[in-house]
N, C-alpha and C. Protein backbone atom coordinates (compact mmCIF):
# COMPACT_ATOMS: atom_id res chain seq x y z
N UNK A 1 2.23 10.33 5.12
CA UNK A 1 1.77 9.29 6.03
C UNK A 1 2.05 7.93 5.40
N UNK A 2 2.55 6.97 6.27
CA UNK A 2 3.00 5.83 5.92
C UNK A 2 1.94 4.92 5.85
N UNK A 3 1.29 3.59 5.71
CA UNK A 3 0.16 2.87 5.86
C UNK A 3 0.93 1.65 6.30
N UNK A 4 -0.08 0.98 6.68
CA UNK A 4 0.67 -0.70 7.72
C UNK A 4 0.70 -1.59 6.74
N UNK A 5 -0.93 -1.84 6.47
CA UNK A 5 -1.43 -2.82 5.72
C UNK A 5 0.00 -3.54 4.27
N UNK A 6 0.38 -4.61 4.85
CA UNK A 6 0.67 -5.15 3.45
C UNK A 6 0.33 -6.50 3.28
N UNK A 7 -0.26 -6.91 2.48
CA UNK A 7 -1.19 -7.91 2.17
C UNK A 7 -0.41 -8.45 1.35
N UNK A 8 -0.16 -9.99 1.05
CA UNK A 8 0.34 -11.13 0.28
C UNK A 8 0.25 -11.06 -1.00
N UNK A 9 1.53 -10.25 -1.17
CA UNK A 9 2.18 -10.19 -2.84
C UNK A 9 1.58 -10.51 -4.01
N UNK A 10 1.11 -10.25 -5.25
CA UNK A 10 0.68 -11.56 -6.06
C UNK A 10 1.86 -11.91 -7.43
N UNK A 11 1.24 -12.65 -7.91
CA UNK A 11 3.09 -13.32 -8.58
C UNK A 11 3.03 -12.61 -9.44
N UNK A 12 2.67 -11.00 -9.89
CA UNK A 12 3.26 -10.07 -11.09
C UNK A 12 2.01 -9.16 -10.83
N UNK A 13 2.92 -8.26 -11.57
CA UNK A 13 2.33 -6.56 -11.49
C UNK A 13 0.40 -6.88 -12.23
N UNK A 14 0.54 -7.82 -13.14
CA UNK A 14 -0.51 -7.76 -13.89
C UNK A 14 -1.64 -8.25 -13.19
N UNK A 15 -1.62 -9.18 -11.56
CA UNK A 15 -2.48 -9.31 -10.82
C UNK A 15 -2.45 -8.30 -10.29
N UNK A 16 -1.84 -7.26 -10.08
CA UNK A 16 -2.07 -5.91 -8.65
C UNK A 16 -2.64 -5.21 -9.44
N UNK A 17 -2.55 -5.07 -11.34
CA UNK A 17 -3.55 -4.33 -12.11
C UNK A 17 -5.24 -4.37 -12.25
N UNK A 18 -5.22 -5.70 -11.62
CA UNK A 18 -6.59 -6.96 -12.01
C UNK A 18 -7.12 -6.06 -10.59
N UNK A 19 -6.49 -5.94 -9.38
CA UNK A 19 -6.63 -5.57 -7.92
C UNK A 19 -7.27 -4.32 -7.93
N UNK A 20 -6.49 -3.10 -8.62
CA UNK A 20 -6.53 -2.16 -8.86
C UNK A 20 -8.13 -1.47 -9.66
N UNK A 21 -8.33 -2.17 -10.48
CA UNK A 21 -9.10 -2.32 -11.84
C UNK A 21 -10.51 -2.62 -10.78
N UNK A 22 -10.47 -3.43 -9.44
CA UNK A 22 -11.63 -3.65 -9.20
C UNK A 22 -12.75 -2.49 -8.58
N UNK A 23 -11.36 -1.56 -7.73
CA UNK A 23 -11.71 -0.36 -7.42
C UNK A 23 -12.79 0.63 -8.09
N UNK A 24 -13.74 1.04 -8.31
CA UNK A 24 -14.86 1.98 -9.07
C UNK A 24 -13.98 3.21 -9.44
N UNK A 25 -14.05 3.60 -10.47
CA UNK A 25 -13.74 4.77 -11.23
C UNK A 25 -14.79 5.91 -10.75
N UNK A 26 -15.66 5.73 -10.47
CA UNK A 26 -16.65 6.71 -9.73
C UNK A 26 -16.23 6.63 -8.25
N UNK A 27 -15.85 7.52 -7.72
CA UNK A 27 -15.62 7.74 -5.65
C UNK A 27 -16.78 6.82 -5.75
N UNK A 28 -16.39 5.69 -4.18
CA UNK A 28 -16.99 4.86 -3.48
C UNK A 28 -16.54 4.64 -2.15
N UNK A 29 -17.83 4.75 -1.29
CA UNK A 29 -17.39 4.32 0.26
C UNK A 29 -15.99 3.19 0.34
N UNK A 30 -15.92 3.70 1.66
CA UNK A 30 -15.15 2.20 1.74
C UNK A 30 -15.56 1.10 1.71
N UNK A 31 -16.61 0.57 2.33
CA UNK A 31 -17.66 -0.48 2.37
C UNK A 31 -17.95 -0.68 1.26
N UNK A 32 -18.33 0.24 0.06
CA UNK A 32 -18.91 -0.41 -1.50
C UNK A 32 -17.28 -0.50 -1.84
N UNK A 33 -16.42 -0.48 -1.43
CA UNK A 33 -14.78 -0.51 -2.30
C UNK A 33 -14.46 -2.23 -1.90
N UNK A 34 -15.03 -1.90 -0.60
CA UNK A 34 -14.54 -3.37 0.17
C UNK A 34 -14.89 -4.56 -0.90
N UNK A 35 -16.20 -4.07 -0.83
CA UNK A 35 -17.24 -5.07 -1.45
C UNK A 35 -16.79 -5.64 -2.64
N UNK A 36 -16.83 -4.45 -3.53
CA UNK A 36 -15.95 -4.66 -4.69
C UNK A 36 -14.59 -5.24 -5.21
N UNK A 37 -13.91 -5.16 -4.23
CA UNK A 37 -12.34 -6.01 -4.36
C UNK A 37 -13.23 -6.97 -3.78
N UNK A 38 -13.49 -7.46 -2.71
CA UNK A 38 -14.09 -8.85 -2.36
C UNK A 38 -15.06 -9.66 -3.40
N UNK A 39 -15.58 -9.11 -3.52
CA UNK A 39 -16.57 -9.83 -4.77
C UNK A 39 -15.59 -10.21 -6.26
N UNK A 40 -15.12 -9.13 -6.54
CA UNK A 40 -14.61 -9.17 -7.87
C UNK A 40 -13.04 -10.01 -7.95
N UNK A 41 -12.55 -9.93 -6.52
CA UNK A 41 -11.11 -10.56 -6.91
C UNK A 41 -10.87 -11.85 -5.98
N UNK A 42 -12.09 -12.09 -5.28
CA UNK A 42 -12.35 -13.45 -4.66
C UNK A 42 -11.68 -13.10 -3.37
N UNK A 43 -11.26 -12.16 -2.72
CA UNK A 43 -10.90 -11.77 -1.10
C UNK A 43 -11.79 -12.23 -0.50
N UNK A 44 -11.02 -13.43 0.75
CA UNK A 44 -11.46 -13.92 1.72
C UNK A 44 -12.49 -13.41 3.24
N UNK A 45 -12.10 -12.18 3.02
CA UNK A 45 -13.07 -11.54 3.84
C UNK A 45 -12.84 -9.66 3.99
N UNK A 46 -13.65 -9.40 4.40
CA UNK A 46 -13.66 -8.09 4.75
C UNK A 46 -12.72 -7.39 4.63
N UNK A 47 -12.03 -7.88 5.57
CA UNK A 47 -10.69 -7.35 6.31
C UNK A 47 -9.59 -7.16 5.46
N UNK A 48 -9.59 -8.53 4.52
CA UNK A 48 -8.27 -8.25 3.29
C UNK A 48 -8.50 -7.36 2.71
N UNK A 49 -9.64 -7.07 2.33
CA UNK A 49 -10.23 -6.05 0.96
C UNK A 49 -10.15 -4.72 1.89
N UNK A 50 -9.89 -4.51 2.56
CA UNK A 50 -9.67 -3.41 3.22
C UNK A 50 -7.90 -3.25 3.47
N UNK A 51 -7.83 -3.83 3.41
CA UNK A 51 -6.21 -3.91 3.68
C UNK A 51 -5.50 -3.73 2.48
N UNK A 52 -6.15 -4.18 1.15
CA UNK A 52 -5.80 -4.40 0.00
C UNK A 52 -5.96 -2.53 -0.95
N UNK A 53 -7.43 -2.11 0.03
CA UNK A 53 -7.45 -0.53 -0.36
C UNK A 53 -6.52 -0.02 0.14
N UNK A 54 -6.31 0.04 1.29
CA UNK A 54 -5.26 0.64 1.92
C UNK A 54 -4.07 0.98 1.35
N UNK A 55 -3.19 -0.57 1.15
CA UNK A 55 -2.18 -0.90 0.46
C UNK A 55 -2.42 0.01 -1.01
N UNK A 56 -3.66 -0.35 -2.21
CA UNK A 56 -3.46 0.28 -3.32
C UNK A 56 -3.34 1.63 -3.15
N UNK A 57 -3.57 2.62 -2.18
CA UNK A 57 -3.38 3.84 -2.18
C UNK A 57 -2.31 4.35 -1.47
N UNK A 58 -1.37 3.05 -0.86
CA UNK A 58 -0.12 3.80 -0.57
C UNK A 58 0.71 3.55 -1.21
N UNK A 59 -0.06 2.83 -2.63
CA UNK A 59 1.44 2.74 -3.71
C UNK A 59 0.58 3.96 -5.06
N UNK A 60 -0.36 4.56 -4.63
CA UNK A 60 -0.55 5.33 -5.30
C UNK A 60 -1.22 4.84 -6.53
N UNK A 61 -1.91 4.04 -6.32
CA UNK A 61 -3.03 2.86 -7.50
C UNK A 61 -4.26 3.24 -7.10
N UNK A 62 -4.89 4.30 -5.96
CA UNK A 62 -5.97 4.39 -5.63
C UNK A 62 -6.41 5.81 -4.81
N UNK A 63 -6.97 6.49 -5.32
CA UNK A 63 -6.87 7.83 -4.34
C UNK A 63 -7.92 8.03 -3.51
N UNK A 64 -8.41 8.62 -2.29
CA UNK A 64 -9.04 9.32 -1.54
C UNK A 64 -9.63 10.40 -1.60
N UNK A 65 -10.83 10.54 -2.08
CA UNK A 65 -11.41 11.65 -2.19
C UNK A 65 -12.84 12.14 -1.11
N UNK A 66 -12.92 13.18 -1.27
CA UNK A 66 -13.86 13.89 -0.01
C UNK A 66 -15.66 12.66 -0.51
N UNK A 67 -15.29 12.23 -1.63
CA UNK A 67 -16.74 11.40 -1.86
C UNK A 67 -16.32 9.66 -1.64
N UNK A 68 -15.48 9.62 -1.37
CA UNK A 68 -14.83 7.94 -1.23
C UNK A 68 -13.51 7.57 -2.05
N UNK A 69 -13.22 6.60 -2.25
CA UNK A 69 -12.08 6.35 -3.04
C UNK A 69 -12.77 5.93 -4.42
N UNK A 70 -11.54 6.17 -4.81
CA UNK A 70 -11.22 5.80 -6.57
C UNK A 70 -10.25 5.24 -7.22
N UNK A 71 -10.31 4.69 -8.54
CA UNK A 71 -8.62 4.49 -8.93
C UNK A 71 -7.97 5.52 -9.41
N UNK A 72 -7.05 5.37 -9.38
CA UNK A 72 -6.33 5.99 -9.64
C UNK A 72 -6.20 6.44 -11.50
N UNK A 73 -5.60 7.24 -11.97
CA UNK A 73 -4.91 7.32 -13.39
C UNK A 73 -3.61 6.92 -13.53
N UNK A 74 -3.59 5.81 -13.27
CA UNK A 74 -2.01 5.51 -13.20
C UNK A 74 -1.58 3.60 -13.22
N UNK A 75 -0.81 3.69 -14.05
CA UNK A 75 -0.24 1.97 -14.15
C UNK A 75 0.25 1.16 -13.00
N UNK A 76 0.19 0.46 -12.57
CA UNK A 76 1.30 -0.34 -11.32
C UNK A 76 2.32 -0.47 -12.66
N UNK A 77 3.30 0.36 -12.67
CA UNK A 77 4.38 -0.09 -13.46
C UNK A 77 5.60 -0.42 -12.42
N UNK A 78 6.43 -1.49 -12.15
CA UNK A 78 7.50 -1.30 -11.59
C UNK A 78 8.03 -0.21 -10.68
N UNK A 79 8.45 0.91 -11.49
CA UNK A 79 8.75 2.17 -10.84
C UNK A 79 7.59 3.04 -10.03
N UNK A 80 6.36 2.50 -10.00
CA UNK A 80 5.60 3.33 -9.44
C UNK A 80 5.31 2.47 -8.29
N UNK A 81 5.30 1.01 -8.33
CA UNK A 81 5.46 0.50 -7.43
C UNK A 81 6.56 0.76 -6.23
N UNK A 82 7.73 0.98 -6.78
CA UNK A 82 8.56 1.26 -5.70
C UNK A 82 8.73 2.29 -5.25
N UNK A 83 8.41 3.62 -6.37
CA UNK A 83 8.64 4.63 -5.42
C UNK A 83 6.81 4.67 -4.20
N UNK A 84 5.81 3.73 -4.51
CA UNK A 84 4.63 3.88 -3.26
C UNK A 84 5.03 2.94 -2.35
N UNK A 85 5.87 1.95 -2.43
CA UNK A 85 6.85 1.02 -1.39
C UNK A 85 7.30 2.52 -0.15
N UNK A 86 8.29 2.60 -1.28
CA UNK A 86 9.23 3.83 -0.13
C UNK A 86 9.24 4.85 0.12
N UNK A 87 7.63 5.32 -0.47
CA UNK A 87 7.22 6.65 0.31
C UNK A 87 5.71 6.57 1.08
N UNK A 88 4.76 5.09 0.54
CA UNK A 88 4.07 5.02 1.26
C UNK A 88 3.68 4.04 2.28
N UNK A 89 4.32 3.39 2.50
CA UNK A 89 4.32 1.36 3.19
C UNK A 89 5.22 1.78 4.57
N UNK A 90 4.98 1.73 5.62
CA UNK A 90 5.62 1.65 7.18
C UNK A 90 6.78 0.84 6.82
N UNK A 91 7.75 1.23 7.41
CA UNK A 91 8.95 0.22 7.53
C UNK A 91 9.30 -0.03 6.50
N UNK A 92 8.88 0.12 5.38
CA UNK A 92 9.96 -0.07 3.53
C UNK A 92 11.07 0.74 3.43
N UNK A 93 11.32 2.03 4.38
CA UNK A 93 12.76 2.47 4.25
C UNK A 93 13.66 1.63 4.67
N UNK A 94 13.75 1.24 5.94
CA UNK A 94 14.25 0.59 7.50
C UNK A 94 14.66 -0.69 6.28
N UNK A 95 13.80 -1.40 5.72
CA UNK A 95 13.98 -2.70 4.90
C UNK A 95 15.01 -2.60 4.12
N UNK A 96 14.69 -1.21 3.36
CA UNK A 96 15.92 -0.78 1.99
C UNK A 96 17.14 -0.73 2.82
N UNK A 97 17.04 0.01 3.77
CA UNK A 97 18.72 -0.27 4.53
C UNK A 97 19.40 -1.08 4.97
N UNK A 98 18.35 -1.93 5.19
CA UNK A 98 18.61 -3.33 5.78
C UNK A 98 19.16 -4.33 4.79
N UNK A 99 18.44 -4.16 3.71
CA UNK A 99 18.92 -4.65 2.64
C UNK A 99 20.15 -4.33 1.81
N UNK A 100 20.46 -3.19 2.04
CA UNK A 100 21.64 -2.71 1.19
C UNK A 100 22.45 -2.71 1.97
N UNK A 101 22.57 -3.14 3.84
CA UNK A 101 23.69 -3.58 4.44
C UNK A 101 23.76 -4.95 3.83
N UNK A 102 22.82 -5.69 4.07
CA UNK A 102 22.65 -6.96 4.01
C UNK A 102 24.00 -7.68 2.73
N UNK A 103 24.73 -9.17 2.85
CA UNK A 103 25.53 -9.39 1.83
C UNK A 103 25.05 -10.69 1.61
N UNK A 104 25.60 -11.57 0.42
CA UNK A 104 25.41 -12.91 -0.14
C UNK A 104 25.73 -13.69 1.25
N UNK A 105 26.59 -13.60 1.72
CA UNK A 105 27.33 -14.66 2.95
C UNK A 105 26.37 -13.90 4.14
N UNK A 106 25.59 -13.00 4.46
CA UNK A 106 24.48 -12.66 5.68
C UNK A 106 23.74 -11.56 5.21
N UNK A 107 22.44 -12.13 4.43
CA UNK A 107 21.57 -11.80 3.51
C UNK A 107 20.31 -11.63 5.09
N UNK A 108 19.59 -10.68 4.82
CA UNK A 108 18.36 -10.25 5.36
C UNK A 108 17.16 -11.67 5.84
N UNK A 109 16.95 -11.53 6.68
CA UNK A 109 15.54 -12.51 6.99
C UNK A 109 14.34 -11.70 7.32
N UNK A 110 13.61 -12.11 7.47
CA UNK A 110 11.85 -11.39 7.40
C UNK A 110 12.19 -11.32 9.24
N UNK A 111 12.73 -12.61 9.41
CA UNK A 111 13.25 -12.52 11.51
C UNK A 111 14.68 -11.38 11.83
N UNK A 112 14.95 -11.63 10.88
CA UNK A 112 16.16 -9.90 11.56
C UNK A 112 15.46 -8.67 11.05
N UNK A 113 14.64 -8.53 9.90
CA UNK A 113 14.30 -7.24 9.69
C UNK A 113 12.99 -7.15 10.38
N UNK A 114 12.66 -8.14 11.40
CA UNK A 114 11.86 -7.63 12.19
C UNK A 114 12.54 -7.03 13.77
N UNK A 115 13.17 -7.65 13.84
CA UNK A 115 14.17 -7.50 15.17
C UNK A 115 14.59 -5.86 14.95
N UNK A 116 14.97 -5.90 13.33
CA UNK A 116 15.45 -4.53 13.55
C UNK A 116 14.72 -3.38 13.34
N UNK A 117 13.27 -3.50 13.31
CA UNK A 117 12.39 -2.98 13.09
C UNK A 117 11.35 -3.01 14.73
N UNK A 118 11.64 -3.16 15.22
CA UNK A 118 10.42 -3.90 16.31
C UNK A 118 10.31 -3.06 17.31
N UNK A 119 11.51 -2.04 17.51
CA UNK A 119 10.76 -0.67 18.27
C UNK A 119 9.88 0.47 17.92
N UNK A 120 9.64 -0.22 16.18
CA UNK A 120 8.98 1.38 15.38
C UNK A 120 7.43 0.68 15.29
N UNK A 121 7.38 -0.82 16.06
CA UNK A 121 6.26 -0.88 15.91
C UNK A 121 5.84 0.02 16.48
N UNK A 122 3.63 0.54 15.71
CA UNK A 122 3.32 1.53 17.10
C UNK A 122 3.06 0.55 18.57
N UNK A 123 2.89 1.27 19.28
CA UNK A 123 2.49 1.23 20.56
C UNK A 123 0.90 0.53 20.35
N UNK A 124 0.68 1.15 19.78
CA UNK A 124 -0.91 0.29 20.11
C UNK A 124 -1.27 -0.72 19.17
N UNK A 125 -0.38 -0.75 18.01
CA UNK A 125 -0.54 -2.61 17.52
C UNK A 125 -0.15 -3.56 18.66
N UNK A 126 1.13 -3.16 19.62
CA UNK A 126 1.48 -4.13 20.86
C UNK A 126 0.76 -4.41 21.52
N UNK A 127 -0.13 -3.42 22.22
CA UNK A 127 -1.29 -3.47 23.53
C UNK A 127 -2.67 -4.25 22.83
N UNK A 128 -2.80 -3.75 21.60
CA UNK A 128 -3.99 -4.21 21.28
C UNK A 128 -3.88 -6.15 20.58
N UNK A 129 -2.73 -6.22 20.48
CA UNK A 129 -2.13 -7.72 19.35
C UNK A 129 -1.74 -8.51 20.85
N UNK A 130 -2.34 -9.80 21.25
CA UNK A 130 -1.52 -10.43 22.04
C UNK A 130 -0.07 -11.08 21.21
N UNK A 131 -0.33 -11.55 19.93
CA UNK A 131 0.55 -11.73 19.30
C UNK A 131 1.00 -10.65 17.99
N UNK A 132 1.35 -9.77 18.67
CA UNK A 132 1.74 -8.65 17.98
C UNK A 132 3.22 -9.26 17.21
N UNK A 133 3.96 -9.85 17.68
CA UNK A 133 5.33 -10.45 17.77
C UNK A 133 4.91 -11.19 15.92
N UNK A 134 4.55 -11.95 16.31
CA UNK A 134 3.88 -13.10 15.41
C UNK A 134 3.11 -12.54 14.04
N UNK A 135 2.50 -11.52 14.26
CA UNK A 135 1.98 -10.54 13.50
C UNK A 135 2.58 -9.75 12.52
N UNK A 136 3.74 -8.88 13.17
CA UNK A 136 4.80 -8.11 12.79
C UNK A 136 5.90 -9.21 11.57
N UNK A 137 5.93 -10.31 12.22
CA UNK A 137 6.99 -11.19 11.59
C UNK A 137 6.58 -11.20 10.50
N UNK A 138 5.15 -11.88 10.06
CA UNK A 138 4.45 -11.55 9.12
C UNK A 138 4.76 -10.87 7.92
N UNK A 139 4.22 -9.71 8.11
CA UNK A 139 4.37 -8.54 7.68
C UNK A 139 5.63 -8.48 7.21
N UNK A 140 6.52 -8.45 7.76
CA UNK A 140 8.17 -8.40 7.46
C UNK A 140 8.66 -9.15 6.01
N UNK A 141 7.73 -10.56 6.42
CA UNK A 141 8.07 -11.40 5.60
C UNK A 141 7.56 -11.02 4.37
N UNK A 142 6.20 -10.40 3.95
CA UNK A 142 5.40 -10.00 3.05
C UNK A 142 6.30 -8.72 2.26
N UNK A 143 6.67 -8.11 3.60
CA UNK A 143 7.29 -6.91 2.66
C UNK A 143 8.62 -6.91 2.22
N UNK A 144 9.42 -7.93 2.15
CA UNK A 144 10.06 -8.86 1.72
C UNK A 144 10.16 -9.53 0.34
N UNK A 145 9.11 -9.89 0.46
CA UNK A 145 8.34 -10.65 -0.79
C UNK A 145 7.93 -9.34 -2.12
N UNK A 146 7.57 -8.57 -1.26
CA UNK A 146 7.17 -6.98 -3.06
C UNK A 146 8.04 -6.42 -2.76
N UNK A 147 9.08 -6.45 -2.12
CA UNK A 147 10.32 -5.71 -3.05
C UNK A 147 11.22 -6.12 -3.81
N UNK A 148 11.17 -7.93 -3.50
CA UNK A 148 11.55 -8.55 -4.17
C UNK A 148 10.76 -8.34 -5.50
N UNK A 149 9.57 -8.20 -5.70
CA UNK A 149 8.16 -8.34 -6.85
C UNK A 149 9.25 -7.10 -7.67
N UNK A 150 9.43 -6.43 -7.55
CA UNK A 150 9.75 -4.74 -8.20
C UNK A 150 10.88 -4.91 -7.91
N UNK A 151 11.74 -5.80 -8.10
CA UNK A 151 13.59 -5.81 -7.82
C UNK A 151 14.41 -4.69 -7.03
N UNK A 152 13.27 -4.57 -5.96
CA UNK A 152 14.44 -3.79 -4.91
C UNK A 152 14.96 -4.40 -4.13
N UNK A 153 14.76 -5.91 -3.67
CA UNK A 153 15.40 -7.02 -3.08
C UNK A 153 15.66 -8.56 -4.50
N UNK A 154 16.98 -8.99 -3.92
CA UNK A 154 16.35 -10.56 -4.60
C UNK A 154 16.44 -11.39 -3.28
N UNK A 155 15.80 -12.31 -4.10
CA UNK A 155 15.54 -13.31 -3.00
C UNK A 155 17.05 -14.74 -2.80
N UNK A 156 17.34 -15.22 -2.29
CA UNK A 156 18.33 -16.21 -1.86
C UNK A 156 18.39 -17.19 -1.73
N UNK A 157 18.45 -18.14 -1.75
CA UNK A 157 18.18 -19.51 -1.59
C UNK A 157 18.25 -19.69 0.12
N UNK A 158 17.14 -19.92 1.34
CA UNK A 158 17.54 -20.53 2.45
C UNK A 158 18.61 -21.37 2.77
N UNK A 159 18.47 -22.27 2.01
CA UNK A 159 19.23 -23.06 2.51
C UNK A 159 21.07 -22.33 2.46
N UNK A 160 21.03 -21.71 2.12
CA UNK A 160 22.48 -20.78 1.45
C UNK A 160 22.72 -20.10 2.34
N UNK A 161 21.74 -19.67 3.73
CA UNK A 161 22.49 -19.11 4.33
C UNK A 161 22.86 -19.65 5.76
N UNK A 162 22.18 -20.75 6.21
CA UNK A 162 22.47 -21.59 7.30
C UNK A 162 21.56 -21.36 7.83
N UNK A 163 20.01 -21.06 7.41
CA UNK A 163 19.21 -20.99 8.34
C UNK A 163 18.59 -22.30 8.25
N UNK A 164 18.23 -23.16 9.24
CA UNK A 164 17.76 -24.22 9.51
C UNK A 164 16.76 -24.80 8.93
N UNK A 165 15.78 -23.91 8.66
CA UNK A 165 14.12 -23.67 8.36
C UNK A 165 14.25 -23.28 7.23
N UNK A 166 15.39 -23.13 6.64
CA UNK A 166 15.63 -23.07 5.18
C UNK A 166 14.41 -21.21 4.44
N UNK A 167 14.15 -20.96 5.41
CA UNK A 167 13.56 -19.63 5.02
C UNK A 167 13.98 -18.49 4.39
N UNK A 168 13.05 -18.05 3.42
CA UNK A 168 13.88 -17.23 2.63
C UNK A 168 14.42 -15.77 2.89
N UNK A 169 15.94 -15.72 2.42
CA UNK A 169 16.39 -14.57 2.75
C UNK A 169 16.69 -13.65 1.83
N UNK A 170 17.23 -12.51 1.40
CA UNK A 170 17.05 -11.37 0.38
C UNK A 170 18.42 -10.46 0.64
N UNK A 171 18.89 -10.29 -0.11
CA UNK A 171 20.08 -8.84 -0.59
C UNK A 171 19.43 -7.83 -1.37
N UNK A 172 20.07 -6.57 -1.48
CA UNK A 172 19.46 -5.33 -2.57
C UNK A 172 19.18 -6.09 -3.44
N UNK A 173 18.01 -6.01 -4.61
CA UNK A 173 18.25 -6.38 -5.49
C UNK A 173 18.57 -5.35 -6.66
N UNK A 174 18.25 -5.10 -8.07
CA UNK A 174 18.99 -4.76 -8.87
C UNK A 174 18.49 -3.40 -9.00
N UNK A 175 17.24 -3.05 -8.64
CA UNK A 175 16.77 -1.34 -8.68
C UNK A 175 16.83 -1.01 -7.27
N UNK A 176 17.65 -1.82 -6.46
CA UNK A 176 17.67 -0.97 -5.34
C UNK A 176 18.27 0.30 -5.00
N UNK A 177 19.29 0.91 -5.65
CA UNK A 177 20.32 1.48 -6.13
C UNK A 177 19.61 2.43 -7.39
N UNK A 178 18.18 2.53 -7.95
CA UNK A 178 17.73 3.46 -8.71
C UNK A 178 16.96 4.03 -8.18
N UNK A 179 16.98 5.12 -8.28
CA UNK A 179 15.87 6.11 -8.15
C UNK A 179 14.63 6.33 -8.26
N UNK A 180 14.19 4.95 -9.70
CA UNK A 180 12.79 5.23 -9.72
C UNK A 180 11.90 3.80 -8.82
């Protein structure tokens, strides 16, 4: 199972450890998990810290158990980051392909890899999101941003590729092409 949630990058593995770390080593509701990333890592509300569990357990930083979640036994190292990118994050395959078509002279945008992504939204993020559109872009852009974090994308200079808005765009980057 894939998860939606991807929440705003932080600038190195050693904040997603800090993220990780806030999680209880003893199973905890979701609500005492919430609490806990919110309290402890300064999340703005509810909702992130829920989004933020989510996310840590589809990169495999946080597990699910029949008594609540927990952390995990395991590092955010690089490679573990990417292989919970591209086996647990919605749409991180679709991206990798996108990206490894993608070239220096027409490099990836967060606005084409949503375009090319935008029929796998589900059905009921559309009905339920008036700005589902706006939402999705988002997201795109974010997941964009951590694969760049774990060098499965780099990032490009906007202005380099003629986009107006100077927004940033991305090619494979250098472990895109590895296995781990």
């Amino acid at each position: 199972m894939r998860l939606k949630p991807v929440p705003d990058p932080p600038t190195d593995l050693d904040d997603l450890r800090d993220l990780q770390r806030a999680v209880p080593l003893v199973p905890g509701s979701t609500d005492d998990c919430c609490a806990r990333l919110h309290d402890r890592r300064g999340l703005p509300d509810r909702q992130t810290a829920n989004d933020w569990l989510a996310f840590l357990r589809a990169l495999g930083l946080v597990r699910e158990t029949s008594r609540g979640f927990v952390r995990a036994d395991a590092d955010p190292t690089p490679e573990l980051v990417r292989e919970g990118l591209r086996e647990g994050v919605l749409l991180a395959p679709e991206a990798l392909g996108a990206l490894r078509a993608a070239t220096p002279e027409d490099p990836l945008t967060a606005d084409a890899l949503f375009e090319a992504t935008r029929e796998s939204v589900p059905r009921h993020d559309r009905a339920r999101d008036p700005q589902w559109e706006a939402t999705w872009r988002a997201r795109a852009a974010r997941l964009l941003e951590w694969l760049a974090l774990v060098d499965l994308a780099e990032r490009v200079d906007g202005d380099e590729t003629g986009d107006p808005a100077g927004s940033p765009a991305y090619v494979a980057g250098d472990a895109a092409g590895t296995g781990d």
